[in-house]
Protein backbone atom coordinates (compact mmCIF):
# COMPACT_ATOMS: atom_id res chain seq x y z
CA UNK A 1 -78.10 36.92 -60.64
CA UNK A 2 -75.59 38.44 -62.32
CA UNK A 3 -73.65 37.95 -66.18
CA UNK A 4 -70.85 37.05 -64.53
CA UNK A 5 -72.64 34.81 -61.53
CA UNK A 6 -74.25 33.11 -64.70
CA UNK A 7 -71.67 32.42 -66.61
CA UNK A 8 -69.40 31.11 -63.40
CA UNK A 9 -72.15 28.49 -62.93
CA UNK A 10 -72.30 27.34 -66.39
CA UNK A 11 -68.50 26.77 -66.01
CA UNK A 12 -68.81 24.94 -62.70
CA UNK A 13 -71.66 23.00 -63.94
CA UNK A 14 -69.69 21.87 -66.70
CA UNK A 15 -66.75 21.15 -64.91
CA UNK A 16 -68.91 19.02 -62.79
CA UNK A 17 -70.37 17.01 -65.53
CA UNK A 18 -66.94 16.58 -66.75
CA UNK A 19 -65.71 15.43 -63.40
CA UNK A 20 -68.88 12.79 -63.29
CA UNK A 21 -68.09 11.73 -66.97
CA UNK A 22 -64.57 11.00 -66.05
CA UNK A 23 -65.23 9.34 -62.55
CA UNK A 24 -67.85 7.21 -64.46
CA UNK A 25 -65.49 6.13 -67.21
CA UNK A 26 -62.44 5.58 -64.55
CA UNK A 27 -65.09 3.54 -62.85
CA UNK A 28 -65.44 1.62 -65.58
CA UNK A 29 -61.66 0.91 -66.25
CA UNK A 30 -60.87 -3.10 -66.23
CA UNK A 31 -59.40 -3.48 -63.32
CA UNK A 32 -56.27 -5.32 -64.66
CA UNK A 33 -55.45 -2.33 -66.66
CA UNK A 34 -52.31 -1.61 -66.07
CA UNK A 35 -51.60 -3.98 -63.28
CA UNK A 36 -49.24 -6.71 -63.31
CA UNK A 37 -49.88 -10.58 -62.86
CA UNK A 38 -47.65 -12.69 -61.15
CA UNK A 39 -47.55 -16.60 -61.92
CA UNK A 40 -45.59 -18.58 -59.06
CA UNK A 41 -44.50 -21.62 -60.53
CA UNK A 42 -43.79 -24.54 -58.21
CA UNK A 43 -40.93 -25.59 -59.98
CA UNK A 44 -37.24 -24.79 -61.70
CA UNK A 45 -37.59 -22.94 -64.98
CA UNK A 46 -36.51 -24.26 -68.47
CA UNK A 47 -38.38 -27.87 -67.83
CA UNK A 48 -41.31 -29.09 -69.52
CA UNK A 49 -43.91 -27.65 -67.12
CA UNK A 50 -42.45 -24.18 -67.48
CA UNK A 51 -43.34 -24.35 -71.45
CA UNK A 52 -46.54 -25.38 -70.52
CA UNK A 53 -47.40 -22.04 -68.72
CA UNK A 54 -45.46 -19.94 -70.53
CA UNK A 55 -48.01 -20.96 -73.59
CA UNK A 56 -51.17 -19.74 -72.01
CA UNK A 57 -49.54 -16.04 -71.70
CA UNK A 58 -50.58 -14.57 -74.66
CA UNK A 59 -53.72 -16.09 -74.74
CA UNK A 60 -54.64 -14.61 -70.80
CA UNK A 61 -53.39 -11.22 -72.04
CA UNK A 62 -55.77 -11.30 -74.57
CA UNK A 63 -58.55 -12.76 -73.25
CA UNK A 64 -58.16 -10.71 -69.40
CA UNK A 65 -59.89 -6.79 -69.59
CA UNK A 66 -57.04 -4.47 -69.54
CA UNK A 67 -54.10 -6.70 -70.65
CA UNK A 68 -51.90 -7.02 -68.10
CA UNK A 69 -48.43 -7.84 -68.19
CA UNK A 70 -47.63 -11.35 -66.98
CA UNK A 71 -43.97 -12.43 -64.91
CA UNK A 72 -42.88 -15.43 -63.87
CA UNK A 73 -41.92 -16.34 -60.05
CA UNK A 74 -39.81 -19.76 -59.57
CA UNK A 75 -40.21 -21.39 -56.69
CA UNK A 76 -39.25 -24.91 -56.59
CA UNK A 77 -39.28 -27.69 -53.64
CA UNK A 78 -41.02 -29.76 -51.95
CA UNK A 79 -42.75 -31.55 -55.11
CA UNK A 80 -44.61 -27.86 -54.93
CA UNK A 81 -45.32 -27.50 -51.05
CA UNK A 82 -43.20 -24.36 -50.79
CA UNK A 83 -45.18 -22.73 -53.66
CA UNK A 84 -48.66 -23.67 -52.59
CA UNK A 85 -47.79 -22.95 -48.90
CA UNK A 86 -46.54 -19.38 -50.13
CA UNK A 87 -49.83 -18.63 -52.12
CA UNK A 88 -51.84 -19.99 -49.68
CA UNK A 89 -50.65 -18.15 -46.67
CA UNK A 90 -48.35 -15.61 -47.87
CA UNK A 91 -49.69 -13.73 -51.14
CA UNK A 92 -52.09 -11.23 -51.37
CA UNK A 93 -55.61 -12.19 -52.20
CA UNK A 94 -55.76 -9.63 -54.78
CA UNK A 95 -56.07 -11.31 -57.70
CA UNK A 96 -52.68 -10.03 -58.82
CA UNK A 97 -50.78 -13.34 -58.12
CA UNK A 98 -51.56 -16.88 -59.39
CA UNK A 99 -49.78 -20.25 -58.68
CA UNK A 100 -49.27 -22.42 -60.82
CA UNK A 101 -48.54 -26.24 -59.00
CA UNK A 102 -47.50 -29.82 -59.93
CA UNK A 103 -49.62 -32.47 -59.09
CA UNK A 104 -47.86 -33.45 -55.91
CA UNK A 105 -49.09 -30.36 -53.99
CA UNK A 106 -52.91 -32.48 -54.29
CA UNK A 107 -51.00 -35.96 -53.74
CA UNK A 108 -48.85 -34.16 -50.14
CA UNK A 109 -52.10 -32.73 -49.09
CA UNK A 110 -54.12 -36.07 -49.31
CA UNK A 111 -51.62 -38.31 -47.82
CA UNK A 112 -51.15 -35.87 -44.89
CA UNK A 113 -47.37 -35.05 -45.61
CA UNK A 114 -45.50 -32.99 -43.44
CA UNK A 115 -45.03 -28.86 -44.19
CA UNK A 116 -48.20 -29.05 -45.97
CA UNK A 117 -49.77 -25.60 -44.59
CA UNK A 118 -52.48 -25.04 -47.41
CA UNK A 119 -56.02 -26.84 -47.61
CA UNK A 120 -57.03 -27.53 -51.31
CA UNK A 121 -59.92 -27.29 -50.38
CA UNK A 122 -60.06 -23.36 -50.19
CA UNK A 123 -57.85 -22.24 -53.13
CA UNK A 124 -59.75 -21.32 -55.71
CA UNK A 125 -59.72 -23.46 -59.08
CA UNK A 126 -58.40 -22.07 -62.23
CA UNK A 127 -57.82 -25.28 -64.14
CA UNK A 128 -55.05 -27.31 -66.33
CA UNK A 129 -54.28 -27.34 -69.30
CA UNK A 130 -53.90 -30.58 -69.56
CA UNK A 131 -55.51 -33.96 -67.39
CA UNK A 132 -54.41 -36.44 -69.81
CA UNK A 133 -50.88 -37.83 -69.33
CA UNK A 134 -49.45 -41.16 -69.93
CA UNK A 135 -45.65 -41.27 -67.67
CA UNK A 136 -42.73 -43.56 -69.16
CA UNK A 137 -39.73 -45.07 -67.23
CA UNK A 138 -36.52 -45.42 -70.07
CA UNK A 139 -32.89 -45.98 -69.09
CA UNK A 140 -29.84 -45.42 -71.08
CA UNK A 141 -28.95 -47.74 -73.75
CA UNK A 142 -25.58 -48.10 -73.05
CA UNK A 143 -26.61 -49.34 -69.44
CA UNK A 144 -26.86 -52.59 -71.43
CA UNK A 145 -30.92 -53.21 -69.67
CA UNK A 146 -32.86 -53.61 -73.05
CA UNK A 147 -34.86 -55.75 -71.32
CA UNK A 148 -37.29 -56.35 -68.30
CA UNK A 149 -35.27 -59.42 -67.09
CA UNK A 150 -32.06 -57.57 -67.68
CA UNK A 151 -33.10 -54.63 -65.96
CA UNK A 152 -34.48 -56.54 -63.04
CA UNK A 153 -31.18 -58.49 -62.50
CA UNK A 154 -29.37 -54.94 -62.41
CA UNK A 155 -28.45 -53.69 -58.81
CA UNK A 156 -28.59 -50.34 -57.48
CA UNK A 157 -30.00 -48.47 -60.58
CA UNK A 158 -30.00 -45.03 -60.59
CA UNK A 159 -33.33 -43.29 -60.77
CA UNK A 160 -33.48 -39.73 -61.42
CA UNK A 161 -36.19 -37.03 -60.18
CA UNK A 162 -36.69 -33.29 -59.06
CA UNK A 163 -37.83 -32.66 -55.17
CA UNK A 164 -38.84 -34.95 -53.22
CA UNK A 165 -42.70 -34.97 -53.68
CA UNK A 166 -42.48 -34.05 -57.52
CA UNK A 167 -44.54 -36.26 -60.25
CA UNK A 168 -41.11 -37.42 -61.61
CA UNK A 169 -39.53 -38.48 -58.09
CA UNK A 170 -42.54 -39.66 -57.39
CA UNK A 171 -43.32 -41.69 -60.68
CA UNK A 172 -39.97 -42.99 -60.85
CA UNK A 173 -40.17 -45.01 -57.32
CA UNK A 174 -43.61 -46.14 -58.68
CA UNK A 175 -41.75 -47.31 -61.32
CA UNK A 176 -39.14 -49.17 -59.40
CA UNK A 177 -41.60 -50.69 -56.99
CA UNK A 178 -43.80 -52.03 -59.49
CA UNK A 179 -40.92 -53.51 -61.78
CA UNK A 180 -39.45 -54.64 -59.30
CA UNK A 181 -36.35 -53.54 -59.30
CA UNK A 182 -33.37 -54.79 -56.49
CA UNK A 183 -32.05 -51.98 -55.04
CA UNK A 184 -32.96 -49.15 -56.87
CA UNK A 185 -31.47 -45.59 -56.02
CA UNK A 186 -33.21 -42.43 -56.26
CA UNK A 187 -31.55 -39.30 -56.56
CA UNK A 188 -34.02 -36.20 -56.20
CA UNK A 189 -31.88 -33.42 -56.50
CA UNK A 190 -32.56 -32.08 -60.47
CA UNK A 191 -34.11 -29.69 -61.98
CA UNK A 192 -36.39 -30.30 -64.96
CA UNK A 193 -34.26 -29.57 -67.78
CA UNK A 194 -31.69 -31.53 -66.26
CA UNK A 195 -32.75 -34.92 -65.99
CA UNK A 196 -32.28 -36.21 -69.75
CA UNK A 197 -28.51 -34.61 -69.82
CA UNK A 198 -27.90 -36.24 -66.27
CA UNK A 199 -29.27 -39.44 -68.09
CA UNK A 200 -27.11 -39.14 -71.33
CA UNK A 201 -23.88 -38.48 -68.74
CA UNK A 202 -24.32 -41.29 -67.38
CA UNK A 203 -25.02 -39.65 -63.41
CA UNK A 204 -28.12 -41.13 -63.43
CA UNK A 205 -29.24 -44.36 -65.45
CA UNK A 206 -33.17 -43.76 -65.85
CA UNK A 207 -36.22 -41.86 -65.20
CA UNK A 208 -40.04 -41.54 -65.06
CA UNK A 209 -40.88 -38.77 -67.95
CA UNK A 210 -43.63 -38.01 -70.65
CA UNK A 211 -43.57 -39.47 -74.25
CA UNK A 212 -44.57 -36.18 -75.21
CA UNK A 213 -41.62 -34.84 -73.70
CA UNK A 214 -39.28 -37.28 -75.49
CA UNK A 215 -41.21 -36.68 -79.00
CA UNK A 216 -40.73 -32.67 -78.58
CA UNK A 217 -37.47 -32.26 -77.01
CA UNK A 218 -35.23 -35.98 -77.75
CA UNK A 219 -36.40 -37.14 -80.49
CA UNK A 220 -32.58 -38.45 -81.32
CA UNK A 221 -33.90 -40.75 -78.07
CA UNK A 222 -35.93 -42.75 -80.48
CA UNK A 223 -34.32 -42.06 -84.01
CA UNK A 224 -30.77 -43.05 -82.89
CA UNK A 225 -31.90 -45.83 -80.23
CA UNK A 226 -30.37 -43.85 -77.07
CA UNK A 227 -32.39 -45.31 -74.27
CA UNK A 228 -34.53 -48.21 -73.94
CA UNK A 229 -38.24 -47.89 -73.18
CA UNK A 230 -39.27 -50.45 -70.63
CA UNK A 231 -43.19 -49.65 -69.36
CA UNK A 232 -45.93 -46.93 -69.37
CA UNK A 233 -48.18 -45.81 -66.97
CA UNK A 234 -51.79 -44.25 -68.93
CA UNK A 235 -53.70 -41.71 -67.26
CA UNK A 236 -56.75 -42.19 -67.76
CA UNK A 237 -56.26 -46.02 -67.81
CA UNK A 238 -56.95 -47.63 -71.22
CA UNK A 239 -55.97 -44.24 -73.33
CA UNK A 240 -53.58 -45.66 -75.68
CA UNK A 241 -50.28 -43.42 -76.86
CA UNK A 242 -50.69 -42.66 -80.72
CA UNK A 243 -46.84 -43.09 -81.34
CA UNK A 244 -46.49 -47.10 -81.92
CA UNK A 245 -42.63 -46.82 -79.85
CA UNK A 246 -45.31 -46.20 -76.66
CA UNK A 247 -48.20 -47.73 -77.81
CA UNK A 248 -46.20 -50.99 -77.38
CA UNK A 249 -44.78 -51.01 -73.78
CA UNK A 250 -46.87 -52.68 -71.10
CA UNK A 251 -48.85 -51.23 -68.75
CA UNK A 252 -47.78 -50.46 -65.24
CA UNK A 253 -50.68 -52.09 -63.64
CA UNK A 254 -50.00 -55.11 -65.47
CA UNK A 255 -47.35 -55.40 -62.72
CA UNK A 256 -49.57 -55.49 -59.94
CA UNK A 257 -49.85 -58.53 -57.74
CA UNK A 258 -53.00 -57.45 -55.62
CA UNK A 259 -55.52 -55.53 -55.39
CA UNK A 260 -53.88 -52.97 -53.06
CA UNK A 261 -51.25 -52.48 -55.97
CA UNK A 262 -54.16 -51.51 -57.93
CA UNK A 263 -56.08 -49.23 -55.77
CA UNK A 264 -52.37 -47.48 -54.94
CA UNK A 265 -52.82 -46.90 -59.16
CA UNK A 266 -55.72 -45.64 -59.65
CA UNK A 267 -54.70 -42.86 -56.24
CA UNK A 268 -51.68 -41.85 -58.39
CA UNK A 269 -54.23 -41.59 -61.86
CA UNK A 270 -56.50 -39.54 -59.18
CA UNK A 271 -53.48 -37.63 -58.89
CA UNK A 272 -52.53 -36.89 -62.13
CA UNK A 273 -56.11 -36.27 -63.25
CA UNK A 274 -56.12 -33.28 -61.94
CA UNK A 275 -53.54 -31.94 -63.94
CA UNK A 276 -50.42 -28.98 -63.40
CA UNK A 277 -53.38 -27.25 -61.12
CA UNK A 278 -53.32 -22.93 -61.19
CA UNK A 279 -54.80 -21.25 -58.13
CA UNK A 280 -55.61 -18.74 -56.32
CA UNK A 281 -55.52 -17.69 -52.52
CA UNK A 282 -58.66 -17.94 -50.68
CA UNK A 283 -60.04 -14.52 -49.82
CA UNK A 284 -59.51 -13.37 -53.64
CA UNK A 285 -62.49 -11.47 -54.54
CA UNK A 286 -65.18 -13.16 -56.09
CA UNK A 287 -65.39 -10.44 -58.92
CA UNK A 288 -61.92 -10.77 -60.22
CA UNK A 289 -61.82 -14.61 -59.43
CA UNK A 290 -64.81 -14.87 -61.85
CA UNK A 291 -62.93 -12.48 -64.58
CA UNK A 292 -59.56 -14.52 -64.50
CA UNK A 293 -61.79 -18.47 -64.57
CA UNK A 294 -63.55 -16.62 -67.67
CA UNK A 295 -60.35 -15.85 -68.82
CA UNK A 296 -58.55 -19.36 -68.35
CA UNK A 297 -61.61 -20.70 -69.97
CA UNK A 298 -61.40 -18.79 -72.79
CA UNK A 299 -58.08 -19.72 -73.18
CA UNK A 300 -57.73 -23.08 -73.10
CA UNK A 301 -60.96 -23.50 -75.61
CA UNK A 302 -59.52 -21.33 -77.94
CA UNK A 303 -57.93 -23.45 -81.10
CA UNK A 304 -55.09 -21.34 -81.83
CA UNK A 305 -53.91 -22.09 -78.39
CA UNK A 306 -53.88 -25.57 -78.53
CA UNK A 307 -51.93 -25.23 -81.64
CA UNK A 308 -48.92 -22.57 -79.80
CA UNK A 309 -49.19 -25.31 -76.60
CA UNK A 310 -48.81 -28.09 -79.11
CA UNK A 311 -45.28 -26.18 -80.61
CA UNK A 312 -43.77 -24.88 -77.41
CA UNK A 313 -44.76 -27.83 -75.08
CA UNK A 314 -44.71 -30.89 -77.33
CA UNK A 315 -48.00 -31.59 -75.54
CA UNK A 316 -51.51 -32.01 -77.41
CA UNK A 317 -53.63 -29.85 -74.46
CA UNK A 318 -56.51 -31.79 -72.54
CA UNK A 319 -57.64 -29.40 -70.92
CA UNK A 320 -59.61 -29.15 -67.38
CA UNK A 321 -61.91 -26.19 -67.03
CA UNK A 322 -62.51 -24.00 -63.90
CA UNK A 323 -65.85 -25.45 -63.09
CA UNK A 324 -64.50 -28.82 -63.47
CA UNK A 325 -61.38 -28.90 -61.22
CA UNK A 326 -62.90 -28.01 -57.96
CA UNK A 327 -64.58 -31.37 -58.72
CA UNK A 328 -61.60 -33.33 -59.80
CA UNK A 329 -60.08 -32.68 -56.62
CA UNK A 330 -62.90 -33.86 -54.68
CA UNK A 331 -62.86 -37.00 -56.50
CA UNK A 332 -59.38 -37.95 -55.71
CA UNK A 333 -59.69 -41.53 -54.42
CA UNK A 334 -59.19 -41.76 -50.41
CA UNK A 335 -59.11 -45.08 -49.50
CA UNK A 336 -56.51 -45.46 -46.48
CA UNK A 337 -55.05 -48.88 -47.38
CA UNK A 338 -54.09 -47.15 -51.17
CA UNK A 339 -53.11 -43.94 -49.42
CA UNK A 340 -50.40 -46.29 -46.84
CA UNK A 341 -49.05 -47.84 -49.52
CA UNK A 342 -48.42 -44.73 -51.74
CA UNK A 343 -46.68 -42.84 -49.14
CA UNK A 344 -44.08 -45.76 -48.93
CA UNK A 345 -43.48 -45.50 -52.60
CA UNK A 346 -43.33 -41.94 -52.20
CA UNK A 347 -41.07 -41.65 -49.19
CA UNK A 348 -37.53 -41.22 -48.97
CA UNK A 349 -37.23 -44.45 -47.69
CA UNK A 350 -35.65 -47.65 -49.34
CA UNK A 351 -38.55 -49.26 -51.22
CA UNK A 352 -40.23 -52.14 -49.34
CA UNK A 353 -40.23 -55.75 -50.67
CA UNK A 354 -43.08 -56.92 -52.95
């Protein structure tokens, strides 16, 4: 062999480590690196469950290997149908796109609504950050209801609510049923930031919201007597509202007049147990479905993010982990005669007599 030979092969053999050290270390790049994550939101933004996600952002980005940048996709209707179908059937399983849902897309699913094309039983589970939520129906003061009996001699009230489908649509019939209000109309055509302005207008009269909601975002609802507060429906049953305006009001199912009123209750609790759900499509790969749970995880046990969800939302987080969702969902109650009465109260229909 030559100088020259033997010098040419040092060089190549060199180059050749350097080639392995660098396809090792790419190897070894975080997959997210780089990339970009895209949460579809089954909803308008601006509302209440838009703040919600928005606070876990930062926390993700910290807590997923190679930091990815994080966008928002709205996609409201159908009390989340069109979101969860679109994930479901339409996004790639790549790990690069996330939904996040209302509770409705478990509620359309298990009553057997129509343009449900997803199974929730093969998304996979990334949790809630929050399965605690107490839901209050309020009308305007100057409706002149500022009571029960007042409100139930009232004709034709107007309820407000997003999609048809939607926890506040929803929530807000529940509410009318179990009052028992005469004639109650329900206009499902808002989005979330728009309710409480429609109320104050005067284009609707009332609504089905969270306390939490009222104590971050109208507190002048309270301080300056705007509305009247009539009832309150706790998820989980028996968990008491801190704030003595809520801790007062009755409790829905103190309405109830049978026990198929009751079970129809504890299906909606079921419901909103299982909290604002994020998913992803079936077919994601098992390695980057098991980074991004980690990831949630991390997130929602961290303290300083229960403290940034606690400013932006003006929600105290309660959170449900990945490994605990999957069985949330399971646990939904079934029971037909609950489910046939719930998708009455959840129709478009006029509300039945009690």
């Amino acid at each position: 062999m030559t100088k020259r030979s033997s010098i040419w092969l040092r060089v190549l053999g060199g180059l050749l480590l350097s080639s392995s050290i660098a396809a090792t270390a790419l190897a070894q790049e975080p997959f997210y690196k780089g990339k970009t994550i895209t949460i579809v939101q089954g909803r308008d933004p601006g509302g209440t469950g838009d703040l919600r996600v928005r606070a876990l952002v930062p926390f993700l980005q910290k807590y997923i290997p190679g930091s990815p940048t994080i966008i928002m996709e709205f996609m409201p209707g159908g009390g989340s149908r069109k979101a969860a179908n679109h994930v479901f059937r339409t996004s790639r399983p790549d790990g690069l796109t996330i939904g996040n849902l209302s509770s409705g897309m478990v509620s359309l699913a298990i009553l057997g609504e129509s343009g449900v094309l997803y199974d929730i039983d093969k998304f996979h589970y990334l949790g809630s950050p929050y399965s605690t939520y107490h839901s209050i129906f309020f009308t305007r003061r100057d409706a002149g209801w500022n009571s029960l009996e007042k409100l139930r001699a009232a004709t034709g009230v107007k309820i407000g609510g997003q999609s048809l489908g939607f926890s506040t649509y929803n929530e807000g019939r529940l509410f009318g049923y179990m009052l028992g209000l005469k004639d109650p109309l329900f206009i499902a055509a808002f989005g979330g930031a728009e309710l409480d302005p429609a109320v104050m207008r005067g284009e609707i009269d009332g609504r089905a919201t969270g306390p939490d909601t009222v104590l971050q975002r109208n507190r002048d609802f309270i301080d300056k007597g705007l509305v009247d507060f009539h009832a309150i429906m706790e998820t989980p049953k028996g968990d008491k509202h801190t704030h003595p305006v809520f801790a007062k009001l009755p409790e829905v199912e103190t309405f109830a007049k049978n026990d198929k009123e009751r079970k129809m209750l504890a299906l909606q609790r079921g419901f909103r147990v299982t909290g604002t759900p994020f998913v992803l499509p079936p077919g994601t790969p098992k390695d980057r479905v098991d980074i991004l749970k980690d990831a949630f995880r991390k997130t929602y046990l961290d303290p300083e993010f229960a403290k940034y969800y606690l400013k932006l939302s003006g929600d105290e987080p309660s959170p449900l982990l990945p490994e605990n969702h999957e069985k949330a969902i399971r646990e939904v109650p079934r029971d037909p005669e609950a489910i046939e009465l719930f998708k009455i109260i959840a129709g478009p229909k006029k509300l039945p007599p009690r």
